[in-house]
C-alpha atoms as a PDB file:
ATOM      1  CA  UNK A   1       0.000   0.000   0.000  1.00  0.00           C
ATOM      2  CA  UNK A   2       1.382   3.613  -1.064  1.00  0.00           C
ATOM      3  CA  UNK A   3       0.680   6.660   0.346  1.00  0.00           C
ATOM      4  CA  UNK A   4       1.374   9.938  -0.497  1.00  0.00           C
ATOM      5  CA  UNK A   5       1.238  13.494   1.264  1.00  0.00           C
ATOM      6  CA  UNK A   6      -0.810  14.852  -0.343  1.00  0.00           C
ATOM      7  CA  UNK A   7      -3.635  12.373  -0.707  1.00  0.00           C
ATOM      8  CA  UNK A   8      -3.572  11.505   3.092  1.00  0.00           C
ATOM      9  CA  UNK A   9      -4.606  15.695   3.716  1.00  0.00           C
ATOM     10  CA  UNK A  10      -8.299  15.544   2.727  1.00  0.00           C
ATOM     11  CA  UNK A  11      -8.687  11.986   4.368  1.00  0.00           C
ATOM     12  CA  UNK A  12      -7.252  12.948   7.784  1.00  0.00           C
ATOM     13  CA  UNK A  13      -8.692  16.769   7.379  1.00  0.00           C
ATOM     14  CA  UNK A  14      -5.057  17.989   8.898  1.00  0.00           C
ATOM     15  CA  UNK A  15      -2.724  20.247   8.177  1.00  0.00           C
ATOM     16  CA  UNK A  16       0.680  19.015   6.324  1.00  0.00           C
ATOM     17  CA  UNK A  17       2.761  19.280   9.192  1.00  0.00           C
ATOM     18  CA  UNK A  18       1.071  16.765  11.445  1.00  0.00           C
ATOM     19  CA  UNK A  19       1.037  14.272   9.041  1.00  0.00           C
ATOM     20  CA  UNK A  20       4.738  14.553   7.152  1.00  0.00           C
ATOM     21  CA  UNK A  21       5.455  13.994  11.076  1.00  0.00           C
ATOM     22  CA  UNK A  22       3.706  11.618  11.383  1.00  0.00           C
ATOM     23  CA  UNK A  23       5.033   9.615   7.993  1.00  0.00           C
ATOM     24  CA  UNK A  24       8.548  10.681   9.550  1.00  0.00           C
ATOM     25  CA  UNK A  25       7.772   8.762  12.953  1.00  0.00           C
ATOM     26  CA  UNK A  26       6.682   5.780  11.165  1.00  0.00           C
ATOM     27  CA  UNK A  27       9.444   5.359   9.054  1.00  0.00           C
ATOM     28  CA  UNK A  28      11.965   5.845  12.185  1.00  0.00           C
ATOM     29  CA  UNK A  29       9.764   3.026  13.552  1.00  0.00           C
ATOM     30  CA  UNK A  30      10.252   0.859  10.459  1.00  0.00           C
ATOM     31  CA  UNK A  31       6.440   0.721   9.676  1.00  0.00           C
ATOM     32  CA  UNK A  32       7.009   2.659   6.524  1.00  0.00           C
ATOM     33  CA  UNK A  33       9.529   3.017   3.560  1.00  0.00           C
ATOM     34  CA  UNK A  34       9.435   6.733   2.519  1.00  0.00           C
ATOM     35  CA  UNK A  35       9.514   7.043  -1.336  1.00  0.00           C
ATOM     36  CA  UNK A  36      10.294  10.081  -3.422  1.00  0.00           C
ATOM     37  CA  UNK A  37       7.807  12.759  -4.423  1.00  0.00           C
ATOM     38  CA  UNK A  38       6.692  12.572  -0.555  1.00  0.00           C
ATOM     39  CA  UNK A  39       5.219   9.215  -1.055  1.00  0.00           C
ATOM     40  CA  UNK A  40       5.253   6.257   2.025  1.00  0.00           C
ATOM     41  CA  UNK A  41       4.669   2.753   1.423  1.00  0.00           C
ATOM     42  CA  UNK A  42       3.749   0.091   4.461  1.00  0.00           C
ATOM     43  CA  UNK A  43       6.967  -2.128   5.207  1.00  0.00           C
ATOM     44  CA  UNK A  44       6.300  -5.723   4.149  1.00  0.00           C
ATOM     45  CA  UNK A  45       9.041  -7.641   6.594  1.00  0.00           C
ATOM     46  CA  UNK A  46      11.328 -10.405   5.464  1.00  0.00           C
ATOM     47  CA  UNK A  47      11.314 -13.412   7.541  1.00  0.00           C
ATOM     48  CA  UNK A  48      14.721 -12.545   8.234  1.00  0.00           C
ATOM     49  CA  UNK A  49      13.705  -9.132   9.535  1.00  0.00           C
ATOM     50  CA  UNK A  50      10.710 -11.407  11.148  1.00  0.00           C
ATOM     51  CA  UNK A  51      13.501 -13.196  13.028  1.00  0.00           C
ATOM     52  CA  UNK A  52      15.598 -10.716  13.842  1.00  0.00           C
ATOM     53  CA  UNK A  53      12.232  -8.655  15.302  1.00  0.00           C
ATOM     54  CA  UNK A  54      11.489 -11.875  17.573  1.00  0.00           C
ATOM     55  CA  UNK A  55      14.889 -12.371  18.175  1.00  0.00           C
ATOM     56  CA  UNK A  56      15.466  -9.069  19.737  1.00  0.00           C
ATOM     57  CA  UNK A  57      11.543  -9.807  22.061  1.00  0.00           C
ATOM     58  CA  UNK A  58      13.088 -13.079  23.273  1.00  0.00           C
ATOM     59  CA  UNK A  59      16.277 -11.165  24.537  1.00  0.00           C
ATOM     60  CA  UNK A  60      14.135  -8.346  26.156  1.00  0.00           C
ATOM     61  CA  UNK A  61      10.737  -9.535  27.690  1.00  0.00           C
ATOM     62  CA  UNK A  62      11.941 -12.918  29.074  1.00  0.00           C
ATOM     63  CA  UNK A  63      14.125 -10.437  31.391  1.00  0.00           C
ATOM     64  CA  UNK A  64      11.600  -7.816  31.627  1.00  0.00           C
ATOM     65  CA  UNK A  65       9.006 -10.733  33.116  1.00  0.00           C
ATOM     66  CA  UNK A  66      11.595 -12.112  35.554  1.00  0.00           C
ATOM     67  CA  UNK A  67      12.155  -8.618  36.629  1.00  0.00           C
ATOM     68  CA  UNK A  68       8.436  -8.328  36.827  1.00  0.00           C
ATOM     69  CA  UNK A  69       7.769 -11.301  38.834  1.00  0.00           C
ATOM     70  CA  UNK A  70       8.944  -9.655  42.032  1.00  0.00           C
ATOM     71  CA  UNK A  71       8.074  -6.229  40.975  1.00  0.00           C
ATOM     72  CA  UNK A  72       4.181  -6.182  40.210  1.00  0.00           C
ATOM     73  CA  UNK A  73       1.911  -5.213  42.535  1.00  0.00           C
ATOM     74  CA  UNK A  74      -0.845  -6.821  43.738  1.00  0.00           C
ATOM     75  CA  UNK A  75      -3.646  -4.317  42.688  1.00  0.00           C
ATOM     76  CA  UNK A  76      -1.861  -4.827  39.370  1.00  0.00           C
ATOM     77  CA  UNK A  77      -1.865  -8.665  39.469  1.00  0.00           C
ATOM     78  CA  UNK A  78      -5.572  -8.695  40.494  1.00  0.00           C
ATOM     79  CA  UNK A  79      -6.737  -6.584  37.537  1.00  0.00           C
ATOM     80  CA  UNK A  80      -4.688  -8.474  35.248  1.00  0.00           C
ATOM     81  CA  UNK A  81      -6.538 -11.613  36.559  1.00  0.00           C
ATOM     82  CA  UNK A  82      -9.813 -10.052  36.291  1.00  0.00           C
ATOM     83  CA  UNK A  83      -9.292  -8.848  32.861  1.00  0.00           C
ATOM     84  CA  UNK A  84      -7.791 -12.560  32.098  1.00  0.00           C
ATOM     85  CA  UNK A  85     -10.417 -14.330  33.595  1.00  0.00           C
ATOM     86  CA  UNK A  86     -13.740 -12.079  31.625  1.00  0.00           C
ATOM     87  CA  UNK A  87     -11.823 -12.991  28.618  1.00  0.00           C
ATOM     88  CA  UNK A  88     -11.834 -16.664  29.809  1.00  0.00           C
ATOM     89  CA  UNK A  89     -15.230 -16.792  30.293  1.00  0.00           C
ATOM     90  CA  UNK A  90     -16.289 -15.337  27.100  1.00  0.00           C
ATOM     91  CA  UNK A  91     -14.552 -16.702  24.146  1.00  0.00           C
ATOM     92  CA  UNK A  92     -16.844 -16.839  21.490  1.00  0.00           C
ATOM     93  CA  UNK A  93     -17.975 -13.004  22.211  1.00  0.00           C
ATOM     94  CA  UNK A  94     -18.414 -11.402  18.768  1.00  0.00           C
ATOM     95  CA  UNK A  95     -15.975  -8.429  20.532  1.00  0.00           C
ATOM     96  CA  UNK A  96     -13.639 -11.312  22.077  1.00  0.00           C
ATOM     97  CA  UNK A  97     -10.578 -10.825  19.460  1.00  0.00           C
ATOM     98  CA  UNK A  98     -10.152  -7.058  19.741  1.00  0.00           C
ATOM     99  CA  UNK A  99     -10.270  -7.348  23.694  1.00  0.00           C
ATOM    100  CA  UNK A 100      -7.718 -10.375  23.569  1.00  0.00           C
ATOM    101  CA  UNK A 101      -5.571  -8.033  21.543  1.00  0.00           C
ATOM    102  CA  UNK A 102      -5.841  -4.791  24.199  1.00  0.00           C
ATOM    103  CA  UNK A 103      -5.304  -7.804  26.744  1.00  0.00           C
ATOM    104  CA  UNK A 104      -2.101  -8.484  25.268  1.00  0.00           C
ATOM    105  CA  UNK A 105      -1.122  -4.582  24.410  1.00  0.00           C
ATOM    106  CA  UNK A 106      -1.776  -4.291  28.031  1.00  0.00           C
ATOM    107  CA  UNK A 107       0.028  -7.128  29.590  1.00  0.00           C
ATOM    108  CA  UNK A 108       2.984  -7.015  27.854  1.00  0.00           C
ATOM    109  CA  UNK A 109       3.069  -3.185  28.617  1.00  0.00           C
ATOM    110  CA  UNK A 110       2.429  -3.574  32.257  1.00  0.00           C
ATOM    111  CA  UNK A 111       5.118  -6.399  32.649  1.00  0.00           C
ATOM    112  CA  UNK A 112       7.932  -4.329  30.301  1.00  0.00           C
ATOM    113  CA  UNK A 113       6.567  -0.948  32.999  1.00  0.00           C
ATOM    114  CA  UNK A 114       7.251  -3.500  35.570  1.00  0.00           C
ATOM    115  CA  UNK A 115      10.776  -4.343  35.028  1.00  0.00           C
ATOM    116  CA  UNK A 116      11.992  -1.143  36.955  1.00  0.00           C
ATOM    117  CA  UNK A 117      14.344  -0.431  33.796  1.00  0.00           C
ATOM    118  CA  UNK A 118      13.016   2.448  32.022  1.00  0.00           C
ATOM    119  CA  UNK A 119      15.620   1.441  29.180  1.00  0.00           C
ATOM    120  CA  UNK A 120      14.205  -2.432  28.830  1.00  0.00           C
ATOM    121  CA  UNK A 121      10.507  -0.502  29.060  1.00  0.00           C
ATOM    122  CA  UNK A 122      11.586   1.928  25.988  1.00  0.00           C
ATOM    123  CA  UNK A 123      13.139  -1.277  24.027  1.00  0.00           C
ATOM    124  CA  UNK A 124      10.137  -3.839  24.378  1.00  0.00           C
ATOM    125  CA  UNK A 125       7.547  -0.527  23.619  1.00  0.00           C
ATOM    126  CA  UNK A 126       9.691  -0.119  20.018  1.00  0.00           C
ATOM    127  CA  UNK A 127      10.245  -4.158  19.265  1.00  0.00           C
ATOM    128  CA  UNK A 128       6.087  -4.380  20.522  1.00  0.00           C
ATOM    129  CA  UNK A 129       5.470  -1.492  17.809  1.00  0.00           C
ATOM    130  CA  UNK A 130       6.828  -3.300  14.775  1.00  0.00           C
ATOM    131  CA  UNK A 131       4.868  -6.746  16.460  1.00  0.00           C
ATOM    132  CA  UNK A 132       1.426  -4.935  16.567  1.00  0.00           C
ATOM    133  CA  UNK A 133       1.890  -4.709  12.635  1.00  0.00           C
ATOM    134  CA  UNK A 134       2.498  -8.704  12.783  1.00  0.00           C
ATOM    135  CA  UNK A 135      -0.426  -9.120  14.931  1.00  0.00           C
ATOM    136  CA  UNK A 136      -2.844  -8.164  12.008  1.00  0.00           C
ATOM    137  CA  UNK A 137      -1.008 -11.223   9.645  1.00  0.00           C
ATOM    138  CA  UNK A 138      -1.053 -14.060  12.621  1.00  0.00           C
ATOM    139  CA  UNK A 139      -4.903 -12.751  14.184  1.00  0.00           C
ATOM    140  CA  UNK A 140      -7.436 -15.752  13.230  1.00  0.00           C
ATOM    141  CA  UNK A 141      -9.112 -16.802  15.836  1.00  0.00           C
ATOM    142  CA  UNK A 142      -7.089 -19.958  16.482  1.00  0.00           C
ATOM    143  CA  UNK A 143      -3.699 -17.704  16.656  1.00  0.00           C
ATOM    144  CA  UNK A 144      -5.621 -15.686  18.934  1.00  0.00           C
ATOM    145  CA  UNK A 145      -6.420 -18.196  21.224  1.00  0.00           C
ATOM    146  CA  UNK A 146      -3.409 -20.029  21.540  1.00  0.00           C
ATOM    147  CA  UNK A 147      -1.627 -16.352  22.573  1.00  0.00           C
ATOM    148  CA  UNK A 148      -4.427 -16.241  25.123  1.00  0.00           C
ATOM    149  CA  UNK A 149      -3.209 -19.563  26.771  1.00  0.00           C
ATOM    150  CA  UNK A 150       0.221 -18.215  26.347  1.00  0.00           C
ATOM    151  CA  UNK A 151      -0.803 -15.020  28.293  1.00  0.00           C
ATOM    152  CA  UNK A 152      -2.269 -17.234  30.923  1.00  0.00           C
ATOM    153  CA  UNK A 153       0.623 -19.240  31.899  1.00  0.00           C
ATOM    154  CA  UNK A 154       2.802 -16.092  31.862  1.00  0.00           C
ATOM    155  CA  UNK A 155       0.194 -14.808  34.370  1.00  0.00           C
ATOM    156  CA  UNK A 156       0.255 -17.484  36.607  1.00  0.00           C
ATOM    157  CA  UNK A 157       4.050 -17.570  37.101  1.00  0.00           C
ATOM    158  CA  UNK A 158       3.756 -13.722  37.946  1.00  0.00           C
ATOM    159  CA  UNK A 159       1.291 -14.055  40.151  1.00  0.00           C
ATOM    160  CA  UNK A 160       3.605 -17.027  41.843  1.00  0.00           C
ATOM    161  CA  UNK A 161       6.382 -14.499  41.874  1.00  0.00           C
ATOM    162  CA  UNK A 162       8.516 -16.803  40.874  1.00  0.00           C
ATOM    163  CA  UNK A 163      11.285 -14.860  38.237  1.00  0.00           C
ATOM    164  CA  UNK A 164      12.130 -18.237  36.116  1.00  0.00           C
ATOM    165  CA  UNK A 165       8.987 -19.358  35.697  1.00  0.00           C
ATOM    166  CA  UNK A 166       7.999 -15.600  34.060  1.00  0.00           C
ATOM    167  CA  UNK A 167      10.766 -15.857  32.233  1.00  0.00           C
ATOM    168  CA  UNK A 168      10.404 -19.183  30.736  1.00  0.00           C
ATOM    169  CA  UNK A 169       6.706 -18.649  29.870  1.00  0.00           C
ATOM    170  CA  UNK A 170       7.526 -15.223  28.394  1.00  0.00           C
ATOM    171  CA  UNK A 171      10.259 -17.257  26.444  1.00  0.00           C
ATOM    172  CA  UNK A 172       7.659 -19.819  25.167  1.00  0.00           C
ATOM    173  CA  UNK A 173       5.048 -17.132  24.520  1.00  0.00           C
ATOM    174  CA  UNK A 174       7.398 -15.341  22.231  1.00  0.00           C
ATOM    175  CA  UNK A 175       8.676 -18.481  20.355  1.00  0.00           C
ATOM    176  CA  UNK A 176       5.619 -19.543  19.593  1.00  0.00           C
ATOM    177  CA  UNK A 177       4.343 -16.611  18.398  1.00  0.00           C
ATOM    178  CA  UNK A 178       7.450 -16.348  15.994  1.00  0.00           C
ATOM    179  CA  UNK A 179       6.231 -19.753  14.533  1.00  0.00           C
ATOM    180  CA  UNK A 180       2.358 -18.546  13.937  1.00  0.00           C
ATOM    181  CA  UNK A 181       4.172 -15.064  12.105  1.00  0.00           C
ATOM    182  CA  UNK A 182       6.404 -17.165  10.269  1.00  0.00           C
ATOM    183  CA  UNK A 183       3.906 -19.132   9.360  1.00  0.00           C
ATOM    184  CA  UNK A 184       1.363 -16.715   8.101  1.00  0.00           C
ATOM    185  CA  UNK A 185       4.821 -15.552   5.740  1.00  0.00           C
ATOM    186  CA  UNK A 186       4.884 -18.486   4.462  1.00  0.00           C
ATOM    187  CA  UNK A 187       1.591 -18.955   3.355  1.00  0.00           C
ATOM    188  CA  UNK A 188       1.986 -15.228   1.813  1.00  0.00           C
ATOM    189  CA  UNK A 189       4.911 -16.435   0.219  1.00  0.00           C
ATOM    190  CA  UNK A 190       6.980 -13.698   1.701  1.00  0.00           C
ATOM    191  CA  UNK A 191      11.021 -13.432   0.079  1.00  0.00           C
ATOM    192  CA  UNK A 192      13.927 -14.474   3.015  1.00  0.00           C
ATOM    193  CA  UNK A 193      15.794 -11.276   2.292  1.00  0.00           C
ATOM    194  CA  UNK A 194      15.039  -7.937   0.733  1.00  0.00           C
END
């Protein structure tokens, strides 16, 4: 999908400057490829930039959830569990997919928040930026609920407060989530390398 300038003023109905920073934000984020004549086209990842993406989330967040494990407080556990736990007990909700996916914007965000490193916080927030544009490849409903399961088990070690448990569910979740992106590529017949 292209983009350019000047087409995106009458559809936002904003001025120029909000939107060329806006392009400009995206394309330090890697979401876009800026083109000449002010045109922007959406980033279609390799599975080697795939890789490297997940590679970088199961350096970060496994630590981030040990960290979390003794970090989170227990207001904070509790609403995770009752936000888990409506989820659980209505699956086949019409709404169910975009609350798993807040669920998961939110977890992941509270546990990274949780790590008491604003630097591991600020990593995770720009790897789980470039992820959210994943999200929309791997998010049928059976992708969707296997992630939930994932959540839950990462969940349960935190609220055990035990730091290697966290850390090896967080490990899972993101490994197995690499597989369901990978392969969604695959079945879009995405190139290795650009």
């Amino acid at each position: 999908y292209t983009l350019s300038l000047h087409d995106a003023l009458p559809i936002l109905e904003v001025s120029r400057t909000p939107v060329a920073e806006a392009l400009t934000r995206l394309a330090a984020d890697g979401l876009i490829e800026q083109m000449p004549n002010r045109k922007a086209r959406v980033k279609r990842f390799t599975r080697d930039e795939v890789s490297d993406i997940y590679q970088m989330r199961r350096l970060l967040e496994p630590e981030a959830a040990a960290r979390a494990a003794t970090r989170l407080g227990d207001d904070t556990l509790r609403d995770l569990r009752r936000a888990f736990d409506a989820l659980a007990a209505s699956l086949d909700d019409i709404d169910w997919p975009g609350r798993a996916l807040a669920f998961d914007l939110d977890l992941h965000d509270t546990i990274a928040r949780a790590s008491g490193s604003d630097r591991l916080y600020q990593d995770i927030a720009r790897y789980r930026l470039l992820v959210r544009s994943l999200c929309l490849m791997t998010g049928e409903q059976s992708n969707l609920r296997a992630a939930f399961a994932e959540h839950g088990r990462i969940l349960d070690a935190l609220e055990a407060r035990h730091a290697e448990l966290s850390r090896a569910a967080m490990t899972a979740h993101v490994d197995a989530r690499l597989r369901a992106v990978l392969q969604s590529l695959e079945c879009q017949s995405v190139p290795a390398a650009s």
